[in-house]
Structure formats: structure tokens, C-alpha cells
Protein backbone atom coordinates (compact mmCIF):
# COMPACT_ATOMS: atom_id res chain seq x y z
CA UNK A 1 -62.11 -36.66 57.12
CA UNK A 2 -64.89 -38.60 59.06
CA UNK A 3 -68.12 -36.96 60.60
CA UNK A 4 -71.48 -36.42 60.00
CA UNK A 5 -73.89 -34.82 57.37
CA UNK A 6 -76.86 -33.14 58.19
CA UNK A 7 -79.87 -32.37 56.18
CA UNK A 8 -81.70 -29.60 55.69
CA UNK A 9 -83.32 -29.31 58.82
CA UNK A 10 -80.34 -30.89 60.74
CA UNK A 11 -81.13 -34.26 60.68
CA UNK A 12 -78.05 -36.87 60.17
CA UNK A 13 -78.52 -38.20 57.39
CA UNK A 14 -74.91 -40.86 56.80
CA UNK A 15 -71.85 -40.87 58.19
CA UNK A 16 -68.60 -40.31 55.96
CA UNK A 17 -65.88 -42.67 56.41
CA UNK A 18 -62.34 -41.56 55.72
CA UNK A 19 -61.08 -43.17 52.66
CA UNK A 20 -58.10 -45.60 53.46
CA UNK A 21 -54.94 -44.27 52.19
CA UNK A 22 -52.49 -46.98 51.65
CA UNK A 23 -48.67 -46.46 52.40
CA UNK A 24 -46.60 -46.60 48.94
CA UNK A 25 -45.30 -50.17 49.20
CA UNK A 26 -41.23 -50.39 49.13
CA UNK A 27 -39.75 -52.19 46.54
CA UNK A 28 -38.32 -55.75 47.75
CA UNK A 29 -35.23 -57.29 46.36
CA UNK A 30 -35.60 -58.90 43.33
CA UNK A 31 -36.18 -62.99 42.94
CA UNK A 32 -32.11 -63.00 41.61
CA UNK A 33 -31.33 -61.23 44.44
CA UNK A 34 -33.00 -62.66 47.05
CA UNK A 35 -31.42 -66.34 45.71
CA UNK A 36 -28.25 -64.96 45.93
CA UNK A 37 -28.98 -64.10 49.27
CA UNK A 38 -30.18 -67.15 50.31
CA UNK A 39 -27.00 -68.40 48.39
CA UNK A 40 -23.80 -67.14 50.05
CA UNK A 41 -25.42 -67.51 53.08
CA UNK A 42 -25.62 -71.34 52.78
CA UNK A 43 -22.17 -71.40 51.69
CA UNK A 44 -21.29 -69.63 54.20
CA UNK A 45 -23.43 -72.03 56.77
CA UNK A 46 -21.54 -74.40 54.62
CA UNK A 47 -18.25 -73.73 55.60
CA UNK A 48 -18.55 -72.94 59.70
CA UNK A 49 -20.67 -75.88 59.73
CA UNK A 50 -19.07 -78.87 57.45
CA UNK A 51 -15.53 -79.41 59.56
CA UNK A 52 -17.37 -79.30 62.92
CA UNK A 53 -20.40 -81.93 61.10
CA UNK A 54 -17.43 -84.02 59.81
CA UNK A 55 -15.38 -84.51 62.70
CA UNK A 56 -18.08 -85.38 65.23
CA UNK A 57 -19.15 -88.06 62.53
CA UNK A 58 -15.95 -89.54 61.82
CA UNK A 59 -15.69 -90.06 65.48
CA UNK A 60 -18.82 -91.52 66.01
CA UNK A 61 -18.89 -93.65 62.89
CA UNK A 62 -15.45 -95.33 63.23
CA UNK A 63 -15.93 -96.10 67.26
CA UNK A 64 -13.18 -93.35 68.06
CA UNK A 65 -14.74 -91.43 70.47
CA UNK A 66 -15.78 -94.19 72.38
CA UNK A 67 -12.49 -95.77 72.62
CA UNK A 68 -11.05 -92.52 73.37
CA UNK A 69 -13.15 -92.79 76.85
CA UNK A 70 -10.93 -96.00 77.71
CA UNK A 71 -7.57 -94.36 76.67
CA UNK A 72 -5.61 -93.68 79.30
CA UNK A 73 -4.04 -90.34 77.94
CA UNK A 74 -7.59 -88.69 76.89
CA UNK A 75 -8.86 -90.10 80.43
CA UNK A 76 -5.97 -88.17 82.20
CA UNK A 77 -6.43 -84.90 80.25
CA UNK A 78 -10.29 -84.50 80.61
CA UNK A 79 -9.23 -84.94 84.25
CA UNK A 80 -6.68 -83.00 84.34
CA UNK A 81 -9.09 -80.62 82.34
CA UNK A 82 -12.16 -80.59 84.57
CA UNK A 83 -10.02 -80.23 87.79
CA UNK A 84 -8.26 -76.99 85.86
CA UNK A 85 -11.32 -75.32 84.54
CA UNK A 86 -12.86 -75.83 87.54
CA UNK A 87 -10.45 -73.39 89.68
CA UNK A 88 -9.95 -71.56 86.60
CA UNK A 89 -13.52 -70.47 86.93
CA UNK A 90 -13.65 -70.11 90.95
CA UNK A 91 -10.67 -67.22 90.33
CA UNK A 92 -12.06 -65.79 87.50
CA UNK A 93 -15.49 -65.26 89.94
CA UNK A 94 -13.57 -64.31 92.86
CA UNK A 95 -11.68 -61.76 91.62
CA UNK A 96 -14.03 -60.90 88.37
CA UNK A 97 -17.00 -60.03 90.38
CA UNK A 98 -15.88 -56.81 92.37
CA UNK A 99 -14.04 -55.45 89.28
CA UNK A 100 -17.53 -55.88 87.21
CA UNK A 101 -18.85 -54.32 89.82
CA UNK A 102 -16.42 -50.93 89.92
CA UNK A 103 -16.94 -51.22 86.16
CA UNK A 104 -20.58 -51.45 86.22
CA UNK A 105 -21.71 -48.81 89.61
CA UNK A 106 -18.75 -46.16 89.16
CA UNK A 107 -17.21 -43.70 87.10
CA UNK A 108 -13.42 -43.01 87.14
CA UNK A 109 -10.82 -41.41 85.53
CA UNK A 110 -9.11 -43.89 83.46
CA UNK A 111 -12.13 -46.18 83.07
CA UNK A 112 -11.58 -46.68 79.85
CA UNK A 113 -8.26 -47.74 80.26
CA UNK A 114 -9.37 -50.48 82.44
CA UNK A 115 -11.87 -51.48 79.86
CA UNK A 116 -9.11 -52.21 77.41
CA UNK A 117 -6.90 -54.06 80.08
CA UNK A 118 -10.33 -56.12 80.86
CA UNK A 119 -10.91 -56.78 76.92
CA UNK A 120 -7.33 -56.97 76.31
CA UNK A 121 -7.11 -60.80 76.46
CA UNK A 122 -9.73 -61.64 74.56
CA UNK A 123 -8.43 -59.85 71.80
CA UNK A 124 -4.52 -61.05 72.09
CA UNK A 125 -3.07 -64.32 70.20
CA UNK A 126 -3.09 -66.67 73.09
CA UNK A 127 0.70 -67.40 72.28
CA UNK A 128 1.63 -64.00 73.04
CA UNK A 129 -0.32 -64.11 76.12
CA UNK A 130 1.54 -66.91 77.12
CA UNK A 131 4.69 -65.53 76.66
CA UNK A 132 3.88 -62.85 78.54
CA UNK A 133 2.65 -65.02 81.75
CA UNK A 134 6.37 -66.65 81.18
CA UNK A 135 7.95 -62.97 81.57
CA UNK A 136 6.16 -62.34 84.64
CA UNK A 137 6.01 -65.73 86.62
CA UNK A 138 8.98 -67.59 85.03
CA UNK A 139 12.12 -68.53 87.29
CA UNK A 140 13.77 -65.27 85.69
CA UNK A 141 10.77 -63.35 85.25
CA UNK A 142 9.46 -59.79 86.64
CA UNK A 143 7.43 -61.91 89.68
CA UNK A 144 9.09 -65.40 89.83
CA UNK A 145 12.57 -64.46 89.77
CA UNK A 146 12.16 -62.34 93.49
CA UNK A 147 9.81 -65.36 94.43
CA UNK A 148 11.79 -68.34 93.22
CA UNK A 149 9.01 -70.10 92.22
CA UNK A 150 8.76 -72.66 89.55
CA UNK A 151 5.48 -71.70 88.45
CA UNK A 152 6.11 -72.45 84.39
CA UNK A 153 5.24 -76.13 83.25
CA UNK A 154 3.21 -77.04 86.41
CA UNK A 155 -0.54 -77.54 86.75
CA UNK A 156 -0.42 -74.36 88.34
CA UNK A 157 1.01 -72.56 85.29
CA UNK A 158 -2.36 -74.35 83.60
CA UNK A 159 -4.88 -72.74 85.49
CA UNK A 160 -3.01 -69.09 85.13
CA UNK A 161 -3.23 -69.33 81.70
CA UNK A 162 -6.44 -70.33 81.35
CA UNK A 163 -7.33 -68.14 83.44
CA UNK A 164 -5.66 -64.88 81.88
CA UNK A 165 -7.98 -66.02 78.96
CA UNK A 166 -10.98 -66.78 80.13
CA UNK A 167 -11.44 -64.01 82.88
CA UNK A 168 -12.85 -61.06 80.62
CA UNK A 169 -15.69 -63.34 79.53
CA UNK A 170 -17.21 -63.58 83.61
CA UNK A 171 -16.17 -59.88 83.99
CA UNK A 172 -17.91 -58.36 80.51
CA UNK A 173 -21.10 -60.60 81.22
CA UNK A 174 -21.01 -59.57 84.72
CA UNK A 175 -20.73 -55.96 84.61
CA UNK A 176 -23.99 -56.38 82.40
CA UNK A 177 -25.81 -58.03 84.28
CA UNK A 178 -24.97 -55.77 87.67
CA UNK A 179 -25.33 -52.13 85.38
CA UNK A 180 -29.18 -53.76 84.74
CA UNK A 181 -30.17 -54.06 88.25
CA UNK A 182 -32.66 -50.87 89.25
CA UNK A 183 -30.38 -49.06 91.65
CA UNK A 184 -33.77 -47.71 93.10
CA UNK A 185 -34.26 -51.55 94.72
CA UNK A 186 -30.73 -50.90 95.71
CA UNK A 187 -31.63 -47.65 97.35
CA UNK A 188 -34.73 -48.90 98.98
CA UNK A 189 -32.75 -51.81 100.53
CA UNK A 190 -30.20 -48.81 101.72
CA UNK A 191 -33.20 -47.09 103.26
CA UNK A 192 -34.39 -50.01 105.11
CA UNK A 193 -30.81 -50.62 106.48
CA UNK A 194 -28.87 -53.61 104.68
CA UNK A 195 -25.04 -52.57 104.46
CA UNK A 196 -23.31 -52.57 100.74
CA UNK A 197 -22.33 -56.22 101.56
CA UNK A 198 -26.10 -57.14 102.28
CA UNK A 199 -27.32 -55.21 99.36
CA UNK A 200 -24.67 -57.01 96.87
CA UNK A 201 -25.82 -60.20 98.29
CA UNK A 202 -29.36 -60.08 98.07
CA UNK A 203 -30.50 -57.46 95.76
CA UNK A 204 -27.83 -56.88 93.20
CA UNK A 205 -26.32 -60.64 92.62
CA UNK A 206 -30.00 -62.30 92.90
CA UNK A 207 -30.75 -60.17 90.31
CA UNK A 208 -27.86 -60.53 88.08
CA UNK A 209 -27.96 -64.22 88.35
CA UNK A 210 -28.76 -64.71 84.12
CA UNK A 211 -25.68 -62.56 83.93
CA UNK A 212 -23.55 -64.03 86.28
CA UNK A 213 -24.37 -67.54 85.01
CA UNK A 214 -23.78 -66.96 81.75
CA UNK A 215 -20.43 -65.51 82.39
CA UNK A 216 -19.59 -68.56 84.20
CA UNK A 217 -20.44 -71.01 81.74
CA UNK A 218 -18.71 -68.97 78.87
CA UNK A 219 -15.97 -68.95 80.96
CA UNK A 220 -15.21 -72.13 81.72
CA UNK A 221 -15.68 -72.84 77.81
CA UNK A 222 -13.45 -70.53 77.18
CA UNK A 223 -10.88 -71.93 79.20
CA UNK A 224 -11.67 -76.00 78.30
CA UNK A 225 -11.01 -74.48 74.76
CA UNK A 226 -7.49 -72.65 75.87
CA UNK A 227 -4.83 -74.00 73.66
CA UNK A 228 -1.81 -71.56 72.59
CA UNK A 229 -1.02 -69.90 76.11
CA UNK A 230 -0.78 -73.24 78.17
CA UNK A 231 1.32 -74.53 75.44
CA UNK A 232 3.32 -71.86 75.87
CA UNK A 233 3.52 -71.18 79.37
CA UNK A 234 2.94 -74.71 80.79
CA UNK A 235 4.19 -77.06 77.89
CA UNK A 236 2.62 -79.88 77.44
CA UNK A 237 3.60 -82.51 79.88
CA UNK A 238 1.65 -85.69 80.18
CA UNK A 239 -0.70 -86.00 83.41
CA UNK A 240 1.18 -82.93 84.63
CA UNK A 241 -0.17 -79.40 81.86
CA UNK A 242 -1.76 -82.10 78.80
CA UNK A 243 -4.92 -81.08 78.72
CA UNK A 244 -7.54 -81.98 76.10
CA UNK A 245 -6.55 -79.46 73.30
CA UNK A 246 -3.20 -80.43 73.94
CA UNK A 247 -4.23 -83.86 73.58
CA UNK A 248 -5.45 -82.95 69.51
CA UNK A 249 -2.32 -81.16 69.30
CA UNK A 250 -0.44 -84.21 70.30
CA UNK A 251 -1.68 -87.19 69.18
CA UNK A 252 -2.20 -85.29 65.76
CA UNK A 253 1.49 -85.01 65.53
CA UNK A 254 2.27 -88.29 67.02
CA UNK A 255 0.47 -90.01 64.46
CA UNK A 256 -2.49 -90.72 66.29
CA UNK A 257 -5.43 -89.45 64.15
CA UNK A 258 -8.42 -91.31 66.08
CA UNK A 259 -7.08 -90.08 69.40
CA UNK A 260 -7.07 -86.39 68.31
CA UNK A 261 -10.36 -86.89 66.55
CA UNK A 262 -11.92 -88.01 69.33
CA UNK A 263 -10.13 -85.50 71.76
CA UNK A 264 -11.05 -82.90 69.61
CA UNK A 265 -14.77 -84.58 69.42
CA UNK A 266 -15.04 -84.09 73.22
CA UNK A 267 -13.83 -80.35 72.97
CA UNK A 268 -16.70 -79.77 70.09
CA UNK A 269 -19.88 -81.54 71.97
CA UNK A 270 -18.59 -79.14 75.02
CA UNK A 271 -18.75 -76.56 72.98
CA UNK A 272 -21.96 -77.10 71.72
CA UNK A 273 -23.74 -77.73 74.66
CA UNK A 274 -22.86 -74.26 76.39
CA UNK A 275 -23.74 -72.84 72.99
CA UNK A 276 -27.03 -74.77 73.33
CA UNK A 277 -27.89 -73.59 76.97
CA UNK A 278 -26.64 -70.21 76.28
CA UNK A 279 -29.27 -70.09 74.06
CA UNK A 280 -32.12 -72.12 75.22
CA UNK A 281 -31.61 -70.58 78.82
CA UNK A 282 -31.86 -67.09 77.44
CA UNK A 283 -28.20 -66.38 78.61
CA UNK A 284 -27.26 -64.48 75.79
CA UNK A 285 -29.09 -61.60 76.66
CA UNK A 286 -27.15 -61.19 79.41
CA UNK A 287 -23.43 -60.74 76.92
CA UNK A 288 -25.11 -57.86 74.90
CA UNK A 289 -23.36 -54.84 76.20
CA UNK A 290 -25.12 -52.13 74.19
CA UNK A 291 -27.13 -51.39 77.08
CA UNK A 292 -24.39 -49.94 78.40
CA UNK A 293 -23.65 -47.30 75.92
């Protein structure tokens, strides 16, 4: 204990300093240990790493990728692609943002349920998704049959699927990002007048912008990537539902190996870009839903 000792007629005479008590020191892992650490988690590394390394090589090195940007079928399903994704992602906003925001600013009975609806998709084999977008809009289905519409194997059919995929990745990002926003701002902007539609538009979704854009972006991803329910749902018609992972899927069994390569080359650097500004953007943040909890 520090302080102060006096003489004998009260006169400081030194100070006494505390003596430094070190914390026991925990035991770290071992040098065997820590290499087979380091280890599995190369090999691991290793193995997510290698196919992706190898195929964007192989279609660099042998020209592939840049011949697939002449060929008419790879020109016609990035097209087809972009135009696809693009809508895909304007519905998934449009009617994704005021269900994030029911699932973000109120509490229900049921909520839970519609959490499981929402995450539903994500967790389905996209095969079984699209058979069950074929039960509902096909000619003879629970929707299409009172309709008569010939929604299966049309570009329409496309942008459903990819859609019914790619929709819980805007609305779980979203919710995120609108749950974080101070509802005392909110309030205030209440106080000084602004109606809900007011407040949404220039409090909450200002704020929630990281959210929002990072939702988009995973989104439309998401549905560049969508492969099993289009095939499914919208076959896989040329210029009409092939879109680039079709395209792999295609040429692969055709007997085309460059073509898919470099299809599937195309798909990867997408990929890896919205990884890369995900990341470098600070999006991330903005998918972690244990702040919700």
C-alpha cells in the first residue's frame, strides 16, 4: 500500500511505492500445437482457395476468358444476366424494404414465424425452391392456372426465381441497418412535424444507407450466382432464361470446356469484387445481426 512515512517528529521522510504484483501468466499452446494450428488451417485455406485460384488462371492463361467476351452465347447471357439481376434487385428493394422495416420497428405475434418465412430461402436447395415457384405460377399451378399465364420458361420466370433467392439477403441486411437507427432522432423529427413517410425518408434510410447498400449488392450477387431454381423453373433456353450459370452448366455438358471456364470465370471475378467492397467499404458490419438479439 502506497503513502507516506513520517519521522519522529512528523517529518516525511520517503514515500513507499506499492510493489507491482504481476498477473500469473496463462499457459499458451504449445510450439506442436500451435503448428498444427497454423496447419489445418492452411489446408483448409488450401482447399476453398485452390479451385477458385485454378479456374481464374486457366482462363486467363489459355486466352478463354477473353474469347468468351466475343462469343455470342456468353455475350447474350451476361446480357440477359445484367438486365435480370437488375429488376431482380429493384423488387427485392421495393417490396424488401417495408417488411425490414415491420421486422426491425415492431413487435407481433407470430414474428418469429415471419422470420423463418424471410430466412426460409436462403436455407432451401434452390431446386426445391424452384419447384415450388412451378406449383404456384405454372399453367396448372395454385396462381397460374386461375390466371392463365405462361409464366414458366420465360425471362419473367428468371427474375422470380432469382428473386425468391436473393430477397432475404436485402431484407436481413436491411432490418439491421433500420433496428440501428436512434429512434430518439426519429422522435425528434416526429416532434418537429415530418410525417412517418418524411421520417423514413430522411432520418431512418439516410441513416441505414451502409445497410441498405450492402443488402443490395449481396443481393444482386446472390441472384447473378442463382443456378438450380431458374433451371428449374425457367429451363434453360438460349437468349430467352440462359443466363451465365446456365451458360457453365451448358457448355460443360456440351463439350465446351473453355466456354464454361470462362463463363464460370466471369461469375467468380463478380463474386470477388462484391466480396472485396463488402469488405473494403465496411459493409459487413451492416449483415451482423447479433445486435439484434
Amino acid at each position: 500500500m502506497s503513502g507516506v512515512e513520517s519521522g519522529a517528529h512528523g517529518a516525511p521522510t520517503r514515500i513507499v511505492r506499492p510493489e507491482r504484483v504481476e498477473a500469473p501468466r496463462r499457459p499458451g499452446p504449445s510450439p506442436a500445437g500451435r503448428w498444427t494450428v497454423r496447419l489445418v488451417s492452411g489446408l483448409a485455406l488450401l482447399f476453398l482457395g485452390l479451385p477458385v485460384a485454378v479456374l481464374i488462371v486457366r482462363a486467363i492463361a489459355d486466352g478463354s476468358l477473353t474469347d468468351a467476351l466475343t462469343t455470342q452465347v456468353v455475350l447474350d447471357a451476361l446480357a440477359l444476366s445484367l438486365f435480370t439481376t437488375s429488376i431482380s434487385v429493384a423488387l427485392s428493394a421495393a417490396f424488401g424494404l417495408p417488411l425490414a422495416w415491420l421486422m426491425a420497428r415492431r413487435t407481433f405475434r407470430g414474428s418469429w414465424l415471419v422470420e423463418t418465412i424471410v430466412d426460409l430461402p436462403i436455407v432451401l436447395p434452390p431446386a426445391v425452391a424452384g419447384l415450388g415457384l412451378l406449383l404456384v405460377f405454372g399453367r396448372q399451378g395454385l396462381i397460374g392456372e386461375p390466371l392463365g399465364a405462361g409464366i414458366p420458361f420465360t425471362t419473367i420466370a428468371v427474375i422470380l426465381a432469382q428473386t425468391f433467392v436473393s430477397a432475404p439477403f436485402f431484407i436481413r441486411s436491411a432490418r439491421t441497418g433500420i433496428a440501428a437507427v436512434d429512434r430518439d432522432l426519429e422522435a425528434a423529427a416526429r416532434v418537429d412535424g415530418a410525417s412517418e413517410l418524411q421520417l423514413f425518408r430522411a432520418v431512418t434510410m439516410p441513416l441505414a444507407a451502409t445497410a441498405l447498400a450492402a443488402g443490395l449488392v449481396m443481393t444482386w450477387a446472390r441472384s447473378l450466382g442463382e443456378f438450380g431454381a431458374t433451371i428449374m423453373f425457367a429451363g434453360n433456353i438460349e437468349g430467352r432464361t440462359q443466363t451465365l450459370p446456365l451458360v457453365v452448366y451448358g457448355e460443360f455438358h456440351a463439350g465446351d470446356l473453355d466456354a464454361s471456364i470462362a463463363a464460370a470465370a466471369i461469375l467468380v471475378l463478380a463474386a470477388i469484387g462484391v466480396l472485396i467492397a463488402v469488405r473494403v467499404l465496411h459493409w459487413g458490419r451492416a449483415l451482423d445481426t447479433r445486435r439484434l438479439v
